[in-house]
C-alpha atoms as a PDB file:
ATOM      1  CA  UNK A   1       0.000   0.000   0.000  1.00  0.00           C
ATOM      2  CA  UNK A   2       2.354   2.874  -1.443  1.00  0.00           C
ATOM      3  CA  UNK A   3       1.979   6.294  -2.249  1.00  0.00           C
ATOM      4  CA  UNK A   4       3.017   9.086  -3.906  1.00  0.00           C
ATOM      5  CA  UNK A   5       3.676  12.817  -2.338  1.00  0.00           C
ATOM      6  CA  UNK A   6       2.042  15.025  -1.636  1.00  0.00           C
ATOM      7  CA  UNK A   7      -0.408  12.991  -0.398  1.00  0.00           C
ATOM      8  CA  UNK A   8      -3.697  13.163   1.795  1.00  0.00           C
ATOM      9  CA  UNK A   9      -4.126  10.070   4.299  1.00  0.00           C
ATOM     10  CA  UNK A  10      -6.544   9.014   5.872  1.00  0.00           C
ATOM     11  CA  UNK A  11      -9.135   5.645   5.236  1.00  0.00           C
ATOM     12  CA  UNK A  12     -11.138   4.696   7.959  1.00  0.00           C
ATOM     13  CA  UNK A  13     -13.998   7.139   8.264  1.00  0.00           C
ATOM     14  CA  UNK A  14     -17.749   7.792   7.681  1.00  0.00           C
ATOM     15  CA  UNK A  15     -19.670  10.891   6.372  1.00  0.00           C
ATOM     16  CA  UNK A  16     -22.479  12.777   4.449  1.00  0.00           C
ATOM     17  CA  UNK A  17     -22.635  13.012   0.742  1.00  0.00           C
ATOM     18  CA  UNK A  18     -22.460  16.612  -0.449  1.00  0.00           C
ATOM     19  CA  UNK A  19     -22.708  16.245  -4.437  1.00  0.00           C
ATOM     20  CA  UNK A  20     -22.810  13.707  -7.107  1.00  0.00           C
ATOM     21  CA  UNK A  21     -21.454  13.542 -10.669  1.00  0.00           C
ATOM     22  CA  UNK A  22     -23.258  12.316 -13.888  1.00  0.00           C
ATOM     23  CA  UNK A  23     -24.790   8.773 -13.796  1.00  0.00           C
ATOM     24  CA  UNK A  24     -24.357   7.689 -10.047  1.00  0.00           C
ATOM     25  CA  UNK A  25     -27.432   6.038  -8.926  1.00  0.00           C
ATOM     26  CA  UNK A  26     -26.671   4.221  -5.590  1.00  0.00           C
ATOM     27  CA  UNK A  27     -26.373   7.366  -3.542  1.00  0.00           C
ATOM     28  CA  UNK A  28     -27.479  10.859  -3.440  1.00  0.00           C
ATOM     29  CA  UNK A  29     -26.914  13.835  -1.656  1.00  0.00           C
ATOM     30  CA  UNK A  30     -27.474  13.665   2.326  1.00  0.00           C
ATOM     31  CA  UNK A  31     -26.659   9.968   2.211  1.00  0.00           C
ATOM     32  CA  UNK A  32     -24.964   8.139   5.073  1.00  0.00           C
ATOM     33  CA  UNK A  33     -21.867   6.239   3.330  1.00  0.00           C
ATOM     34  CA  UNK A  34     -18.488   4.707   4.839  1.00  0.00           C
ATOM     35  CA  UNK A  35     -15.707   4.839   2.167  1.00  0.00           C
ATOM     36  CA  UNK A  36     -14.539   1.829   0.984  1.00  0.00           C
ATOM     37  CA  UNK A  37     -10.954   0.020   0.674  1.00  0.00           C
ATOM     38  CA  UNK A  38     -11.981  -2.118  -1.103  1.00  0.00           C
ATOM     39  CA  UNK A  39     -13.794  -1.822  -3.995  1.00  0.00           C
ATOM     40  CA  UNK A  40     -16.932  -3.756  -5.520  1.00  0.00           C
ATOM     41  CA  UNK A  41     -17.623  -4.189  -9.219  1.00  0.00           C
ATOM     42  CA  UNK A  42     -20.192  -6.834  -8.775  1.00  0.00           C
ATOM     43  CA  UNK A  43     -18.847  -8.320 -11.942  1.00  0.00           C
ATOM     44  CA  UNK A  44     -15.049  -9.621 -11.985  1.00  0.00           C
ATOM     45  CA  UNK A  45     -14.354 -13.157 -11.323  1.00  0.00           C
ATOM     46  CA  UNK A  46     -13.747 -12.452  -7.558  1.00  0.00           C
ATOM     47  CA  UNK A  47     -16.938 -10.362  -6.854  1.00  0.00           C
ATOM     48  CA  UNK A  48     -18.862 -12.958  -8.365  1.00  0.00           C
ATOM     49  CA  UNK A  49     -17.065 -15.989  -6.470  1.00  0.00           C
ATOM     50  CA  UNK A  50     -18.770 -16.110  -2.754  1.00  0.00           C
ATOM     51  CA  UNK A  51     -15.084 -16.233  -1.314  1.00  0.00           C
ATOM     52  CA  UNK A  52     -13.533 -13.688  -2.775  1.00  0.00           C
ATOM     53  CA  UNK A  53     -13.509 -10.321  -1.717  1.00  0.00           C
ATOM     54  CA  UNK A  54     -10.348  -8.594  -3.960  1.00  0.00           C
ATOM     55  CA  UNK A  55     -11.804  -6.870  -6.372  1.00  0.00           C
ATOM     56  CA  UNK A  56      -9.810  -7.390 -10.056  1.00  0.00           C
ATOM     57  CA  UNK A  57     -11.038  -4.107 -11.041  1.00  0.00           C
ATOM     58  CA  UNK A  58      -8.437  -2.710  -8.458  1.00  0.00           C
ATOM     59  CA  UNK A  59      -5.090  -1.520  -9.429  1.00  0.00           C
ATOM     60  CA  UNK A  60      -3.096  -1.522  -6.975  1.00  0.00           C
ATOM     61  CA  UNK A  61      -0.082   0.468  -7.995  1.00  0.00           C
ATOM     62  CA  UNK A  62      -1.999   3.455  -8.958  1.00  0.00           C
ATOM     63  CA  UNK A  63      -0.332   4.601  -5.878  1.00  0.00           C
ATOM     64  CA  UNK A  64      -2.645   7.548  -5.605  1.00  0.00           C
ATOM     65  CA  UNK A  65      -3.926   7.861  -8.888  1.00  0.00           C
ATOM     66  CA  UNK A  66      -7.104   6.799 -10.543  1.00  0.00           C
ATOM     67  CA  UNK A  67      -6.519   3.898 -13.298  1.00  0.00           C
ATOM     68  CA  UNK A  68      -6.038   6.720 -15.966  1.00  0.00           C
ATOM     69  CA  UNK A  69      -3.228   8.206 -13.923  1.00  0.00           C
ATOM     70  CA  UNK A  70      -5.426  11.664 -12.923  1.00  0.00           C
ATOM     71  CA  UNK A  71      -5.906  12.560  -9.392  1.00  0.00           C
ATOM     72  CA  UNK A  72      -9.084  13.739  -7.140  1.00  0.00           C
ATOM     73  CA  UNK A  73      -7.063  16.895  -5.477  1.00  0.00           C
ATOM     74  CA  UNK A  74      -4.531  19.519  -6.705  1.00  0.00           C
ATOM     75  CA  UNK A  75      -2.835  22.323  -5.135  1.00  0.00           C
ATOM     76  CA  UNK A  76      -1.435  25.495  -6.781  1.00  0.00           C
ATOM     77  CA  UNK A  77      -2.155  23.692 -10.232  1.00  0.00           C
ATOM     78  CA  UNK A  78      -0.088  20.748  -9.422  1.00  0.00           C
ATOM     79  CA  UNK A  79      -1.736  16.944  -7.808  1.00  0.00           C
ATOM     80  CA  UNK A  80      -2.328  15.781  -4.621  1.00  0.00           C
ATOM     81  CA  UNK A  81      -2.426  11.941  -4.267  1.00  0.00           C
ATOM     82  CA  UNK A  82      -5.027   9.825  -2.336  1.00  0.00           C
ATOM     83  CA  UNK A  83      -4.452   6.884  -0.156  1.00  0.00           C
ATOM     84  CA  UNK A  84      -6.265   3.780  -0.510  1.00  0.00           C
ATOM     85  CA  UNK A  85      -8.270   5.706  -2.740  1.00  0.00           C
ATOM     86  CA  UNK A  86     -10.857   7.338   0.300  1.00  0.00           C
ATOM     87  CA  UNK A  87      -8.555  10.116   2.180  1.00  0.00           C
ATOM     88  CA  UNK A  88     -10.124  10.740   4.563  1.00  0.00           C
ATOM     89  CA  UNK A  89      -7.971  13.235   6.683  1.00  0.00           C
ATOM     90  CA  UNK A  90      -9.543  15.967   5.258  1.00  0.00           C
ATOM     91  CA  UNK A  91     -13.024  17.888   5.690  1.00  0.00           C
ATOM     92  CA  UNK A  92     -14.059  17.359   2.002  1.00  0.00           C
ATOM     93  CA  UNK A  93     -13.044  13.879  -0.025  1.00  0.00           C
ATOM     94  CA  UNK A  94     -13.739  12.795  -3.810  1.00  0.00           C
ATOM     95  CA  UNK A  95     -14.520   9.156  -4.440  1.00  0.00           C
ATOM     96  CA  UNK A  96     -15.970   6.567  -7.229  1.00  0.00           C
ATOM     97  CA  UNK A  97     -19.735   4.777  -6.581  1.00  0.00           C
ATOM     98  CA  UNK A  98     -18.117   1.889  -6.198  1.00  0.00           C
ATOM     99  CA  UNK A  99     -16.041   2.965  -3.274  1.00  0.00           C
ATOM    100  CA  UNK A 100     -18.604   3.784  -1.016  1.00  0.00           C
ATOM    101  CA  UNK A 101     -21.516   2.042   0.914  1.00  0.00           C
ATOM    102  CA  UNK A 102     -24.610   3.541   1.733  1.00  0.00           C
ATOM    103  CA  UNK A 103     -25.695   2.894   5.494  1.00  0.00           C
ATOM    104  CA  UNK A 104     -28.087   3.499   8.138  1.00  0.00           C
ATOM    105  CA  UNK A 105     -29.834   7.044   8.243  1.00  0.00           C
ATOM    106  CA  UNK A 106     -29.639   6.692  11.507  1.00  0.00           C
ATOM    107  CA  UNK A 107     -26.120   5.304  12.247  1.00  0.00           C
ATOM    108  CA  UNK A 108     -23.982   7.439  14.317  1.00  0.00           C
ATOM    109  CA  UNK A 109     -21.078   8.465  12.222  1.00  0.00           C
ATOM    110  CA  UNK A 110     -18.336   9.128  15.082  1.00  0.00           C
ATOM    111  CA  UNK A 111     -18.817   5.370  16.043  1.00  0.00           C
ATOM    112  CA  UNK A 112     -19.296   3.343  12.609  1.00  0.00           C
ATOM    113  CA  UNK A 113     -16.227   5.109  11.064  1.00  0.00           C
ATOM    114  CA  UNK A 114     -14.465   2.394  12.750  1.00  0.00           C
ATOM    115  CA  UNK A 115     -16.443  -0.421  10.206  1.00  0.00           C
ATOM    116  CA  UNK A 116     -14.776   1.089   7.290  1.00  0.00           C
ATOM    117  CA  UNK A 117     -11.233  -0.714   8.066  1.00  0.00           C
ATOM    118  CA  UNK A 118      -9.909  -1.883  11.336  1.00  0.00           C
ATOM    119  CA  UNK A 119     -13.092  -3.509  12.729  1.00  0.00           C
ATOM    120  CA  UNK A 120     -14.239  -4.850   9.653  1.00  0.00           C
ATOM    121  CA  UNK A 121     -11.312  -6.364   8.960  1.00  0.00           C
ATOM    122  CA  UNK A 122     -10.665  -7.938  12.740  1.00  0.00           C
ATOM    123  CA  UNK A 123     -14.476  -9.039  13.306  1.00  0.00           C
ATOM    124  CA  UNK A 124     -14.279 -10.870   9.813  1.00  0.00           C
ATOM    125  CA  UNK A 125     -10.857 -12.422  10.173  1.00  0.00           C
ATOM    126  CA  UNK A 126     -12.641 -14.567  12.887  1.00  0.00           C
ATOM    127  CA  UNK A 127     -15.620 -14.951  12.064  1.00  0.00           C
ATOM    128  CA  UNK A 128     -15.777 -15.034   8.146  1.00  0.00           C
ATOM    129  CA  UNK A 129     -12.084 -15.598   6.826  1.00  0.00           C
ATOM    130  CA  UNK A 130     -11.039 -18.674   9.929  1.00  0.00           C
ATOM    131  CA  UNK A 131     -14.544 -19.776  10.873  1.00  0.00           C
ATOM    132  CA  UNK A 132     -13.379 -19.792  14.421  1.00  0.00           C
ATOM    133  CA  UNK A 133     -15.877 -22.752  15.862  1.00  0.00           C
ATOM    134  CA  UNK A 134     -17.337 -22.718  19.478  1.00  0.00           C
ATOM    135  CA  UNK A 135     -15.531 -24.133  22.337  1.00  0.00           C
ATOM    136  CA  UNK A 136     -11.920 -23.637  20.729  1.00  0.00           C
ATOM    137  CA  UNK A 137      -9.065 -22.020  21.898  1.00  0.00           C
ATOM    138  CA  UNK A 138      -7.770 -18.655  19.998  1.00  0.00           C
ATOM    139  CA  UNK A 139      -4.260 -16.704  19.798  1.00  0.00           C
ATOM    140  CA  UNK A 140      -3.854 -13.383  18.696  1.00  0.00           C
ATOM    141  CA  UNK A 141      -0.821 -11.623  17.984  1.00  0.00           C
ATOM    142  CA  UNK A 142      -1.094  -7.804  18.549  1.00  0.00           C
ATOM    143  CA  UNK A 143      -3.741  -5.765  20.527  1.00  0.00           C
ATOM    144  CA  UNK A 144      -4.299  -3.185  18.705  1.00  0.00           C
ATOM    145  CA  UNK A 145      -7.911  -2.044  17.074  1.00  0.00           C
ATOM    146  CA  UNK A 146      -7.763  -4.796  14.552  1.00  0.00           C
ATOM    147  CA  UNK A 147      -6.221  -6.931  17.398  1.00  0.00           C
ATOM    148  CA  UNK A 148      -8.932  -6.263  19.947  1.00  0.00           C
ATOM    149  CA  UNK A 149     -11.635  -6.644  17.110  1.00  0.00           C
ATOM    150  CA  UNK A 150     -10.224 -10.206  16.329  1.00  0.00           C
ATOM    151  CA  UNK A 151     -10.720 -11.031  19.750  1.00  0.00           C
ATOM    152  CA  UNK A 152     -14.804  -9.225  19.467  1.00  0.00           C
ATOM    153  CA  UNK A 153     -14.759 -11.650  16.254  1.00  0.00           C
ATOM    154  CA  UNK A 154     -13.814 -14.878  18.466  1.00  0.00           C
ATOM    155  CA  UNK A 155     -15.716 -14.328  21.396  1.00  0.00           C
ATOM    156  CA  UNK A 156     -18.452 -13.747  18.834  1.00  0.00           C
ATOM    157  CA  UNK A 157     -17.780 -17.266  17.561  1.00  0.00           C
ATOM    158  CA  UNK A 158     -18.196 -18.589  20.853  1.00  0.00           C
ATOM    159  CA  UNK A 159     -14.531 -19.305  21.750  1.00  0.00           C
ATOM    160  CA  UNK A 160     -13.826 -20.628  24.853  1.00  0.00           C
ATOM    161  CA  UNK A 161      -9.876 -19.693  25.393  1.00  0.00           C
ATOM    162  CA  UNK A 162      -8.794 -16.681  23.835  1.00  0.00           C
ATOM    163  CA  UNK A 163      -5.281 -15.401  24.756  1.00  0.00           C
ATOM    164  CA  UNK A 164      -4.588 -11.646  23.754  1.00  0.00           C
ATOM    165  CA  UNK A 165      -0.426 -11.430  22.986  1.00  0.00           C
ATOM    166  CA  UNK A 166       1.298  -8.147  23.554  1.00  0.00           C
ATOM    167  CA  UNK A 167       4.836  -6.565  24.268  1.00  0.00           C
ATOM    168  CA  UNK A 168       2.676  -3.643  25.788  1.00  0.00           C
ATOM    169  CA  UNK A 169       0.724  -5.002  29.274  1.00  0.00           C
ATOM    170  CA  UNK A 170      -1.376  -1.670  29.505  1.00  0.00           C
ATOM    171  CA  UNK A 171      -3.472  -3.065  26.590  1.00  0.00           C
ATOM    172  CA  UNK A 172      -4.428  -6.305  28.474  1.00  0.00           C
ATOM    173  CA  UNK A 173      -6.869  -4.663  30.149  1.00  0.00           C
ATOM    174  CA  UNK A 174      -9.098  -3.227  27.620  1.00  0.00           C
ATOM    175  CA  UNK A 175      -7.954  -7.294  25.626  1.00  0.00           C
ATOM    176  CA  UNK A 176      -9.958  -8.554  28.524  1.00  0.00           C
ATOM    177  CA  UNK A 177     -13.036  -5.877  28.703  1.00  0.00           C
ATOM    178  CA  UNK A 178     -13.628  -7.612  25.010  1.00  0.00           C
ATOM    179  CA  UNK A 179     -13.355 -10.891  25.540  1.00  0.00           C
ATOM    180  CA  UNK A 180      -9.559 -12.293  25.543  1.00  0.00           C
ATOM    181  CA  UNK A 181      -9.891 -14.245  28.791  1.00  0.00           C
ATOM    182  CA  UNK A 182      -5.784 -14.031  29.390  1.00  0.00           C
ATOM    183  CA  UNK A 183      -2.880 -11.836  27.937  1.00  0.00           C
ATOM    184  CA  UNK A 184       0.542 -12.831  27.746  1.00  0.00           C
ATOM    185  CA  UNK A 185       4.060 -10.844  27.278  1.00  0.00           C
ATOM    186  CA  UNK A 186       6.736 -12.433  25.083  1.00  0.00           C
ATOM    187  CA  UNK A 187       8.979 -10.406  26.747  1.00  0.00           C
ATOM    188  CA  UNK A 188       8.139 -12.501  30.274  1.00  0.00           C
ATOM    189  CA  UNK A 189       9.484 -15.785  28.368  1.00  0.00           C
ATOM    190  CA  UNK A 190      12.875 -16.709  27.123  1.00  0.00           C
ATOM    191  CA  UNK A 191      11.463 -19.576  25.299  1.00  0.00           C
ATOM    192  CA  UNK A 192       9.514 -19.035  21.538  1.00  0.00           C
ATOM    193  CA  UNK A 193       6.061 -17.912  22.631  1.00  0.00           C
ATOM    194  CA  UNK A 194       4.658 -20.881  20.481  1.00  0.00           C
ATOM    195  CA  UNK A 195       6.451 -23.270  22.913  1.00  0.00           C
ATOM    196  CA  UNK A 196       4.554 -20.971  25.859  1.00  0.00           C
ATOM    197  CA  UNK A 197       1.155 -21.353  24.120  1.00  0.00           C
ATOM    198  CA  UNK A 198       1.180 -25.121  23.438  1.00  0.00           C
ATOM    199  CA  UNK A 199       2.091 -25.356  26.709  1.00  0.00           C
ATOM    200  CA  UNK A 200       0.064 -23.174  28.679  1.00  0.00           C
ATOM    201  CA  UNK A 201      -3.427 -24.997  26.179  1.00  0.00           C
ATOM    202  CA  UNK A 202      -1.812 -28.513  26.129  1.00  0.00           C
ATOM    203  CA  UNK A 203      -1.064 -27.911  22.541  1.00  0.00           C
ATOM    204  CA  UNK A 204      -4.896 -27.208  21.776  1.00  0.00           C
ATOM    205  CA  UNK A 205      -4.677 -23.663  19.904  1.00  0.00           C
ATOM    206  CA  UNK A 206      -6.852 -24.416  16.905  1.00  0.00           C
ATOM    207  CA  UNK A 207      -6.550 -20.333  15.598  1.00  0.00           C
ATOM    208  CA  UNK A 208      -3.944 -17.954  15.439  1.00  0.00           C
ATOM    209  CA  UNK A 209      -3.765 -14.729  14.282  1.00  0.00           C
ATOM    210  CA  UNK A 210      -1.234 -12.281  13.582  1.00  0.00           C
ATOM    211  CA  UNK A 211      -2.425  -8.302  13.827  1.00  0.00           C
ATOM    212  CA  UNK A 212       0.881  -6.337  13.976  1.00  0.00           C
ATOM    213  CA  UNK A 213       2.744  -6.869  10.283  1.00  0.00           C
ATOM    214  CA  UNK A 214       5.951  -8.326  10.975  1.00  0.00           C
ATOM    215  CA  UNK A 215       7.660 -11.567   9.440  1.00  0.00           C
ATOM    216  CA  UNK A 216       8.773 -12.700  12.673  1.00  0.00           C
ATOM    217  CA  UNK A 217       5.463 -12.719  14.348  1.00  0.00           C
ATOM    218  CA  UNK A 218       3.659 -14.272  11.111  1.00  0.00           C
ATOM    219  CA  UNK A 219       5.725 -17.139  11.406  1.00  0.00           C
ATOM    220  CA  UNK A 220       5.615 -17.228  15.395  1.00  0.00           C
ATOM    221  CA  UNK A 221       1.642 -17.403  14.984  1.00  0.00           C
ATOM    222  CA  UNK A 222       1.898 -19.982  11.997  1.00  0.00           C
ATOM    223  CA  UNK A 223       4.004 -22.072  14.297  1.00  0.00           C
ATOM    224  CA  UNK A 224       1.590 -21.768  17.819  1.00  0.00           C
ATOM    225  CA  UNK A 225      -1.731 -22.826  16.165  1.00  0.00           C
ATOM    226  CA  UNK A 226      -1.814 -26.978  16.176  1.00  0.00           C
ATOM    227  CA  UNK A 227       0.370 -28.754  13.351  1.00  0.00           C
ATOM    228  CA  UNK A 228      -2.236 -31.244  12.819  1.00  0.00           C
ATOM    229  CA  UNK A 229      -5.382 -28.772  12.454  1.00  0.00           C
ATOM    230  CA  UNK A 230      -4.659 -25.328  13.146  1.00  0.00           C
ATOM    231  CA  UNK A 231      -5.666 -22.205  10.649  1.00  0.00           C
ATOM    232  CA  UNK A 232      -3.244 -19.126  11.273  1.00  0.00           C
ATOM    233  CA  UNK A 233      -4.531 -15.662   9.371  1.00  0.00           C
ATOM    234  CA  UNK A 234      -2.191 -13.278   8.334  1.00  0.00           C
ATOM    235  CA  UNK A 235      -4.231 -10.078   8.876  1.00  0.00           C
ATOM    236  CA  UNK A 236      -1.703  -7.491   9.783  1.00  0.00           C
ATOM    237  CA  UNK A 237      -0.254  -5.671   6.050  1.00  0.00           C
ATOM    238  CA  UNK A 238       3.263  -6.865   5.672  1.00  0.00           C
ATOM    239  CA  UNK A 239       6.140  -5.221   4.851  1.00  0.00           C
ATOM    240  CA  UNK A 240       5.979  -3.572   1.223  1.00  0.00           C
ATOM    241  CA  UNK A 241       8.357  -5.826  -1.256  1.00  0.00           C
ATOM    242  CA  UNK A 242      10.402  -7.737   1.241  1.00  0.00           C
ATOM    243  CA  UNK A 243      10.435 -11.596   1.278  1.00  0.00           C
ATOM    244  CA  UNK A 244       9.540 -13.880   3.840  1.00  0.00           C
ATOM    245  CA  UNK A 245      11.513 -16.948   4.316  1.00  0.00           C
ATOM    246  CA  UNK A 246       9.750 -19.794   6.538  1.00  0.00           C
ATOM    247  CA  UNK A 247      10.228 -23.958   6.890  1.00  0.00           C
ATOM    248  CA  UNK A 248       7.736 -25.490   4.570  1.00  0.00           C
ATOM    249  CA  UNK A 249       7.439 -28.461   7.714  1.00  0.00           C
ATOM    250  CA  UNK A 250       5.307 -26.022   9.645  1.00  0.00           C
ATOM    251  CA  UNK A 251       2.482 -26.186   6.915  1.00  0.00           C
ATOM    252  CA  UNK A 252       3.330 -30.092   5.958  1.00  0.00           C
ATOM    253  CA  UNK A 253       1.744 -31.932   8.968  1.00  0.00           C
ATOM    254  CA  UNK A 254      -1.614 -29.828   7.760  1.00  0.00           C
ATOM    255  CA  UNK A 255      -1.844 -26.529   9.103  1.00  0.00           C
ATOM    256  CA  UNK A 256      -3.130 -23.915   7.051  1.00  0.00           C
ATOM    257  CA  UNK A 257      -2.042 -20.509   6.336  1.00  0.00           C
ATOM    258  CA  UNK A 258      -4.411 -17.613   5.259  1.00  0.00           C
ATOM    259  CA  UNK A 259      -4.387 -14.250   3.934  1.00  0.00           C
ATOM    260  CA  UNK A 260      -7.081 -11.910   5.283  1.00  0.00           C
ATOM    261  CA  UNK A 261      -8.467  -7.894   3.924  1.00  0.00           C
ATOM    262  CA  UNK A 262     -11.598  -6.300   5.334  1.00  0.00           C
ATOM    263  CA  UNK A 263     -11.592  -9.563   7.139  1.00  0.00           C
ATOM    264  CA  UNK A 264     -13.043 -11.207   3.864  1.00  0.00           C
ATOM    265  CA  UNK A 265     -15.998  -9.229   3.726  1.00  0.00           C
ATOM    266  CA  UNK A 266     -17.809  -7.847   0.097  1.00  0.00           C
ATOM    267  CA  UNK A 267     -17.682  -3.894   1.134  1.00  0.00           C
ATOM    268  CA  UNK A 268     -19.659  -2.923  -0.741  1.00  0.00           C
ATOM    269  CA  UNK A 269     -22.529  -5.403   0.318  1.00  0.00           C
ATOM    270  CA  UNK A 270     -21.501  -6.317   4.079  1.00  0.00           C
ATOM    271  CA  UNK A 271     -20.596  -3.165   5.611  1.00  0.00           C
ATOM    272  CA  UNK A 272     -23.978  -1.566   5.473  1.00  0.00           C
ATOM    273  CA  UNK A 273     -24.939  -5.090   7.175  1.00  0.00           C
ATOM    274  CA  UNK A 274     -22.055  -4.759   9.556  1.00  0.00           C
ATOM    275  CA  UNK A 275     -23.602  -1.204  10.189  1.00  0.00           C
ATOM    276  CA  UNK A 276     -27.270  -2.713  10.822  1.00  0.00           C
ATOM    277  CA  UNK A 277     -25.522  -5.576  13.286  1.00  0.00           C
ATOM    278  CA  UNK A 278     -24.185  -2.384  15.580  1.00  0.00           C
ATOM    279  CA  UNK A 279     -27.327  -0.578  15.100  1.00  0.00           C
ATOM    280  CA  UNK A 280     -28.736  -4.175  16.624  1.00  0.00           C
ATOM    281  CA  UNK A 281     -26.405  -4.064  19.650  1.00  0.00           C
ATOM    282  CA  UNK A 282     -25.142  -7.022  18.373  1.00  0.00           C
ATOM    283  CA  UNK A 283     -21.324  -5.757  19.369  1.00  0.00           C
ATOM    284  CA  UNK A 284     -20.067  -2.680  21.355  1.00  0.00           C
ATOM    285  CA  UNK A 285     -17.553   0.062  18.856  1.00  0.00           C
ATOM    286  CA  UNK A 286     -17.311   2.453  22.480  1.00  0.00           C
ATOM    287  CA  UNK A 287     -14.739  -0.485  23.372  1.00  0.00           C
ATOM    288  CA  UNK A 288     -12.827   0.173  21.026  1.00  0.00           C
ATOM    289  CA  UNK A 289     -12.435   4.287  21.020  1.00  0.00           C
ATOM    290  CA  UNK A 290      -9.701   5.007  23.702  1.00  0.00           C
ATOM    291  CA  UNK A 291     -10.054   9.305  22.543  1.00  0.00           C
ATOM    292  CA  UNK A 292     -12.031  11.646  20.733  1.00  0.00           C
ATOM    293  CA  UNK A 293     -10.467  14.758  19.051  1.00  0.00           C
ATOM    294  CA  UNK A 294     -11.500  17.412  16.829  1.00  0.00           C
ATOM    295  CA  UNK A 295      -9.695  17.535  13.726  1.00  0.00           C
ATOM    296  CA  UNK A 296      -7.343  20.171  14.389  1.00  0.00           C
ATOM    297  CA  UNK A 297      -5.902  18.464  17.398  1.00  0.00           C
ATOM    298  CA  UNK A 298      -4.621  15.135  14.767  1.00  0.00           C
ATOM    299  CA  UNK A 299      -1.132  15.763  15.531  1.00  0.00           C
ATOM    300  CA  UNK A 300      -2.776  14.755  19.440  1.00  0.00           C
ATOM    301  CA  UNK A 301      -4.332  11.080  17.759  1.00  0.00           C
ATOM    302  CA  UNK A 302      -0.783  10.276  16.271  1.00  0.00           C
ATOM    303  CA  UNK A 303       0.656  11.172  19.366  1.00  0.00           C
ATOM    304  CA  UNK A 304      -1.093   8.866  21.462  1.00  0.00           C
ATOM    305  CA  UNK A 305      -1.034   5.990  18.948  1.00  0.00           C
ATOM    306  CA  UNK A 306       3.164   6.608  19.039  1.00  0.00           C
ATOM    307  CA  UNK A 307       2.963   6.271  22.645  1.00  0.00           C
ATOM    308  CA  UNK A 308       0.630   2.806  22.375  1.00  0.00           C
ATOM    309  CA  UNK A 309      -1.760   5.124  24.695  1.00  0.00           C
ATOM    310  CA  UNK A 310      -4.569   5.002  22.105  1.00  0.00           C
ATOM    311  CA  UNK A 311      -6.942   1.797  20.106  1.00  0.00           C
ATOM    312  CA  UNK A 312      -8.739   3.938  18.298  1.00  0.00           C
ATOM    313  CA  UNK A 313      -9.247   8.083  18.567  1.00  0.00           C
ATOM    314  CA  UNK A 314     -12.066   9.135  16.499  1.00  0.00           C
ATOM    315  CA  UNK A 315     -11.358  12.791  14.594  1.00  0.00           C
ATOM    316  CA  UNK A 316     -13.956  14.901  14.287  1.00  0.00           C
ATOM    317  CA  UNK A 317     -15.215  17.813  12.373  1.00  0.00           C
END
């Protein structure tokens, strides 16, 4: 996920639409809509397909650019890129139809920003992408937003173990208010944590997952979920064009390894849903939102998230 400079982040968010160009039909001015990572044609090979969620219309090294290389923004004559297409760090943002879902009238918009990424993509990495199963026993790596919605996702499931994994203990707390029922340090073992987790479950981890974006802890929660049965996702972005070297043993025995965006969800068609579910009470966003700031103050949010003081601090306008 590159970009280019100047560029305006920005892509978890929620807002009102102000105008509309020629031929849109699924919204209108005064809509509800979250902007979308990930797009939906409704017609490539993945849209189509019931397990994929990638749309091939994509391209993903615009880098900033629509597919015909122009750009949404300019300043003083020259462009301004986008990120992930929706950048949303900014008052007033251009997007395609197909990049944003129409929601709830009613849906408060300084709570269900959070749907349009990280809790989207945690929820559904447990529920929809591993198919976590009730009475197993979950790991994940990183407690973070997308971490603590993970755990939402297994708890969800109807887990019965799930063990939150940190290097920072001040987030075990808030792991726990959403269901992780123990948290664990690395940094208290000298052992590989996936020798600490078979032996603190009696080798019984059935799902891992790995929330952070590092090699070393993709492979560390590949290698803690059971050899025989386990499913590891990868749902934490990895490192932009670097390699990852791994022993092809830890997948032989039958483990399997999966990739995970938006926590495998069609956008376009299940985040309004995911939007209706909250409206239902059917899981709680206020646990994840640590601060709220008004816009001006965002040098505040990346503050606190430097510090690993913040989950999630909602901007507002």
């Amino acid at each position: 996920m590159g970009a280019n400079f100047p560029v305006i982040l920005g892509h978890e968010a929620a807002g009102i639409v102000e105008s509309i160009g020629e031929g849109v039909t699924t919204v209108k001015p005064g809509d509800k809509v979250i902007p979308l990572t990930l797009k939906q044609c409704g017609k490539c090979s993945s849209c189509i397909n019931p397990n994929g969620n990638f749309c091939l219309e994509m391209n993903v090294t615009a880098e900033g650019a629509w597919n015909d290389g122009t750009t949404s923004f300019t300043c003083k004559g020259k462009p301004v890129y986008n990120f992930i297409v929706t950048s949303t760090f900014t008052e007033y943002t251009v997007s395609s139809e197909s990049w944003v879902a129409k929601i709830d009238a009613a849906a408060p918009l300084e709570k269900v920003c959070l749907i349009g990424c990280g809790f989207s993509t945690g929820y559904g990495a447990a529920i929809k992408t591993a198919k976590v199963t009730p009475g197993s026993t979950c790991a994940v790596f990183g407690l973070g937003g997308v971490g603590l919605s993970i755990i939402m996702g297994c708890k969800a499931a109807g887990a019965s173990r799930i063990i939150g994994i940190d290097i920072n203990p001040h987030k075990f707390e808030r792991a726990k208010a959403v269901g992780a029922t123990e948290c664990i340090n690395p940094k208290d073992y000298t052992k590989p944590i996936s020798d600490v987790l078979k032996e603190m479950t009696d080798n019984s981890v059935g799902y891992t997952f790995e929330a952070i974006g590092r090699h070393d802890t993709m492979i560390d929660a590949l290698a803690s979920c059971h050899m025989s049965y386990g499913t590891s996702v990868m749902v934490g972005v990895p490192p932009r064009s670097k390699m990852l070297t791994y022993d092809p043993m830890l997948l032989f025995g039958g483990r399997t390894w999966k990739g995970c965006l938006l926590g495998g969800w069609k956008a376009k068609y299940d985040i309004p849903k995911l939007v209706s579910d909250f409206m239902a009470k059917k899981f709680d966003l206020d646990l994840l939102i640590t601060h709220v700031l008004p816009f001006n103050e965002i040098h505040k949010g990346f503050e606190l998230l430097e510090k690993g003081e913040s989950i999630r601090t909602v901007l507002t306008f």
